[in-house]
PDB file of N, CA and C in Angstrom:
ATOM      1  N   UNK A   1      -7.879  -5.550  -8.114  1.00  0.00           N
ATOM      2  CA  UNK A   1      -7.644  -4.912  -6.816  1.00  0.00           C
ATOM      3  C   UNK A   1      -8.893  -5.049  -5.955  1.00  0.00           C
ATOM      4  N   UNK A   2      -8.673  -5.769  -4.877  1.00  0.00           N
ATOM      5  CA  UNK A   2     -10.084  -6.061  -4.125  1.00  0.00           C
ATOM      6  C   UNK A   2     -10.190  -4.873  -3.102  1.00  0.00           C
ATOM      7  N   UNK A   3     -11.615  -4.230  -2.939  1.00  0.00           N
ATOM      8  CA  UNK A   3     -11.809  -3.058  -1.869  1.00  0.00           C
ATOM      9  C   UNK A   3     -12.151  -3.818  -0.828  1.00  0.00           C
ATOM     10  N   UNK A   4     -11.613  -2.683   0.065  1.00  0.00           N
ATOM     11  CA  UNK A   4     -11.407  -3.317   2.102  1.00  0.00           C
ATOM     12  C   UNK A   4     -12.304  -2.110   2.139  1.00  0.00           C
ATOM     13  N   UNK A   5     -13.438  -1.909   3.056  1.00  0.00           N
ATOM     14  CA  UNK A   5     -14.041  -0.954   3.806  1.00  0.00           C
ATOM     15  C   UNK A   5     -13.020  -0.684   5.297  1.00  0.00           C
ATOM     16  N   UNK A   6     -13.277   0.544   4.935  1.00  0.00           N
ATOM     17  CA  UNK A   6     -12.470   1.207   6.465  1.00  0.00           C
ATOM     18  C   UNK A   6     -12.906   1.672   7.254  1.00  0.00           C
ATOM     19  N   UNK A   7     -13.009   1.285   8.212  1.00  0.00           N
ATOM     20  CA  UNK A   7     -13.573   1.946   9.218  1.00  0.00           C
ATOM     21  C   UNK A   7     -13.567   3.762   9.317  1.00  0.00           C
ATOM     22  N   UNK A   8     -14.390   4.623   9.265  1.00  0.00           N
ATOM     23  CA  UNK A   8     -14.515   6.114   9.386  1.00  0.00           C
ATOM     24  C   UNK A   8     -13.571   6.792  10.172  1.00  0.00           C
ATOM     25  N   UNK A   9     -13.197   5.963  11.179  1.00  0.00           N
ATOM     26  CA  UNK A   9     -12.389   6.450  12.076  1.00  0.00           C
ATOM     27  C   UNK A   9     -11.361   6.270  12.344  1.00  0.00           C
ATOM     28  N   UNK A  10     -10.673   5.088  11.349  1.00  0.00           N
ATOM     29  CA  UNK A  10      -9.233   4.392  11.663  1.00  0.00           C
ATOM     30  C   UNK A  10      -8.462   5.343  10.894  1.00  0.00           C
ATOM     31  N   UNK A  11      -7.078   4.950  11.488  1.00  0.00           N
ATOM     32  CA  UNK A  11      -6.275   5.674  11.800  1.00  0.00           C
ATOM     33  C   UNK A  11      -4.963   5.125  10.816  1.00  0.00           C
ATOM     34  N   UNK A  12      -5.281   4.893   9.325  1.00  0.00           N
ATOM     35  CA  UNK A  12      -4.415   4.175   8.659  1.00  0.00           C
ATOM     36  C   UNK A  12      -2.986   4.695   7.865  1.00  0.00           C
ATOM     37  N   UNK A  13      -2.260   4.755   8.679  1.00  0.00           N
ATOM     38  CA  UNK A  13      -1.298   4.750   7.716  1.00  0.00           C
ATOM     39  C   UNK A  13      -0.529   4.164   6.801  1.00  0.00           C
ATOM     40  N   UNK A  14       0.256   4.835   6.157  1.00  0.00           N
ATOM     41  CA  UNK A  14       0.832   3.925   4.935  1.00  0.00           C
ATOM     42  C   UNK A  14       1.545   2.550   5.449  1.00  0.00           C
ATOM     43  N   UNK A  15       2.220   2.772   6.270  1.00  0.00           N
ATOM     44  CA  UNK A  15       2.769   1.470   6.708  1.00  0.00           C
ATOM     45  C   UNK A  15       1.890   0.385   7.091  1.00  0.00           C
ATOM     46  N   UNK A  16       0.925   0.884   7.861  1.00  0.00           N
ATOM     47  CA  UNK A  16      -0.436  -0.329   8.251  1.00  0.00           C
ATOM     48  C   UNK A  16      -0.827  -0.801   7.026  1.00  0.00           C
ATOM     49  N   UNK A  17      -1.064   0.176   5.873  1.00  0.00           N
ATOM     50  CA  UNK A  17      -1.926  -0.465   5.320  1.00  0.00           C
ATOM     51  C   UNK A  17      -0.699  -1.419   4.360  1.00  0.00           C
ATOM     52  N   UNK A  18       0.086  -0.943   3.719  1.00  0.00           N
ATOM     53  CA  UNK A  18       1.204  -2.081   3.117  1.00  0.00           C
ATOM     54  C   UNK A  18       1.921  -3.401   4.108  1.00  0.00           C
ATOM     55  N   UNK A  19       1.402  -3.296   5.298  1.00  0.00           N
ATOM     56  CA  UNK A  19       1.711  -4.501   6.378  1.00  0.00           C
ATOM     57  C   UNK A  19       0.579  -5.497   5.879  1.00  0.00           C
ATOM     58  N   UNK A  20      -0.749  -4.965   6.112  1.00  0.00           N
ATOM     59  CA  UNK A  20      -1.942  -5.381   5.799  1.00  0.00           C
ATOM     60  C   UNK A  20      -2.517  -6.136   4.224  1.00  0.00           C
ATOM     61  N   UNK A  21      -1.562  -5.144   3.516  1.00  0.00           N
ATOM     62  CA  UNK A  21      -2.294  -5.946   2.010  1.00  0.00           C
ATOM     63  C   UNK A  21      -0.800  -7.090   2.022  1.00  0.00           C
ATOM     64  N   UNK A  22       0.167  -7.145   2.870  1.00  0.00           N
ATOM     65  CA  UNK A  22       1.120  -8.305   2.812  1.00  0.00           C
ATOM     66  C   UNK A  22       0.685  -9.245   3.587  1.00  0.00           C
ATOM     67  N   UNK A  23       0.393  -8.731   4.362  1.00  0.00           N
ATOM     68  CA  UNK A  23      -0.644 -10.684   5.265  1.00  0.00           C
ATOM     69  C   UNK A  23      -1.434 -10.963   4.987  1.00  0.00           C
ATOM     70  N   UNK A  24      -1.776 -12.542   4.944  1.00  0.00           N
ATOM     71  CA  UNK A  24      -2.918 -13.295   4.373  1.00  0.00           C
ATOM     72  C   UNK A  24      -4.086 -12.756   5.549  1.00  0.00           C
ATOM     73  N   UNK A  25      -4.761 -12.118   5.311  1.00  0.00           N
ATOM     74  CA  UNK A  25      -5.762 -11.864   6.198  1.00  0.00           C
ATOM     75  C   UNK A  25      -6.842 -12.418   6.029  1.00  0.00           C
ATOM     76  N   UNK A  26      -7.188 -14.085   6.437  1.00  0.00           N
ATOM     77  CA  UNK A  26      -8.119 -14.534   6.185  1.00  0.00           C
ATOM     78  C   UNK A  26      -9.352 -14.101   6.024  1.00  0.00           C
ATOM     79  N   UNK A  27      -9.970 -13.218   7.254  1.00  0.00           N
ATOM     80  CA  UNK A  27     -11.117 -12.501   6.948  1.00  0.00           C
ATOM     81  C   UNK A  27     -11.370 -10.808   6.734  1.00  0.00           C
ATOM     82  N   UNK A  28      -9.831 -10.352   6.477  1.00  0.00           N
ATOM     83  CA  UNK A  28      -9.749  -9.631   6.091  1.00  0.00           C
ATOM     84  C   UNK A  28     -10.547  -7.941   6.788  1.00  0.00           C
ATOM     85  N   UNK A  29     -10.211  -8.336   8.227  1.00  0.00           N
ATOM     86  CA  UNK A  29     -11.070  -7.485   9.296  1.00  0.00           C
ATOM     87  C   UNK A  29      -9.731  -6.602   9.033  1.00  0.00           C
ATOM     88  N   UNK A  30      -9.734  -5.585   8.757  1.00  0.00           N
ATOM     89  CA  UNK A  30      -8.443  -4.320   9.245  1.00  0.00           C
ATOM     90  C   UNK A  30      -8.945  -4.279  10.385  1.00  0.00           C
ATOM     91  N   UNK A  31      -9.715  -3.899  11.129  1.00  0.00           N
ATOM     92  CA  UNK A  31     -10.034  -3.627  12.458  1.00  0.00           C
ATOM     93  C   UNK A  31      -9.371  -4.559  13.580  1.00  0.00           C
ATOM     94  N   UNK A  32     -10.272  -5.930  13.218  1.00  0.00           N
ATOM     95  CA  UNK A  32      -9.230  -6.353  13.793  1.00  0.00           C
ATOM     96  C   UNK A  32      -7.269  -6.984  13.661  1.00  0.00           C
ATOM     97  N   UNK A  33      -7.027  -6.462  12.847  1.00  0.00           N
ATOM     98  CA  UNK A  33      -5.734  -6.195  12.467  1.00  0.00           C
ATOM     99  C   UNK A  33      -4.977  -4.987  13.094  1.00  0.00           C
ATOM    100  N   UNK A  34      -5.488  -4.028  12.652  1.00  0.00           N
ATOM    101  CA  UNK A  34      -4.859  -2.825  13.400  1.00  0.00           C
ATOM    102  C   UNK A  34      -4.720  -3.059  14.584  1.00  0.00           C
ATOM    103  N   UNK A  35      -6.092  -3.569  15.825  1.00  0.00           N
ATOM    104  CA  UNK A  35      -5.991  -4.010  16.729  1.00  0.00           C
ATOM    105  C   UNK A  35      -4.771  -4.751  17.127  1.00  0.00           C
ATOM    106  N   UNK A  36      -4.792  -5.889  16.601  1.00  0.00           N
ATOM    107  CA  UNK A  36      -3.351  -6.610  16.663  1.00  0.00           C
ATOM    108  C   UNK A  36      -2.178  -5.679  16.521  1.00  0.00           C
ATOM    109  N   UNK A  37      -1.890  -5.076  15.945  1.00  0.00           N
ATOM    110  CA  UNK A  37      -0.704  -4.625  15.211  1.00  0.00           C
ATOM    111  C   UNK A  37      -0.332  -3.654  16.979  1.00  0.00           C
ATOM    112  N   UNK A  38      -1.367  -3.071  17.035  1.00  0.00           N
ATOM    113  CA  UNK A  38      -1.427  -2.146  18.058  1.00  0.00           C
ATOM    114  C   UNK A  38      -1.016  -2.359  19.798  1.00  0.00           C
ATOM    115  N   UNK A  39      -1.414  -3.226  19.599  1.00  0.00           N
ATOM    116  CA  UNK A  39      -1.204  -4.645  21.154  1.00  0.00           C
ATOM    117  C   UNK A  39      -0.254  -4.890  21.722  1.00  0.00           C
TER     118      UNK A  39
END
């Protein structure tokens, strides 16, 4: 199980984060992911 650092302040819910460990996230920014998701 690989650890993601989270930002202190994000706002993750369960759904973000099971969206997130399903896409290839090349560099693996949640930040900028959430961003996206959010857009």
């Amino acid at each position: 199980m690989e650890v993601v650092n989270l930002p202190k302040n994000a706002n993750i819910t369960n759904d973000i984060w099971i969206a997130y460990r399903k896409e290839d996230v090349k560099n693996k920014n949640i930040e900028l992911f959430i961003k996206t998701l959010r857009s």
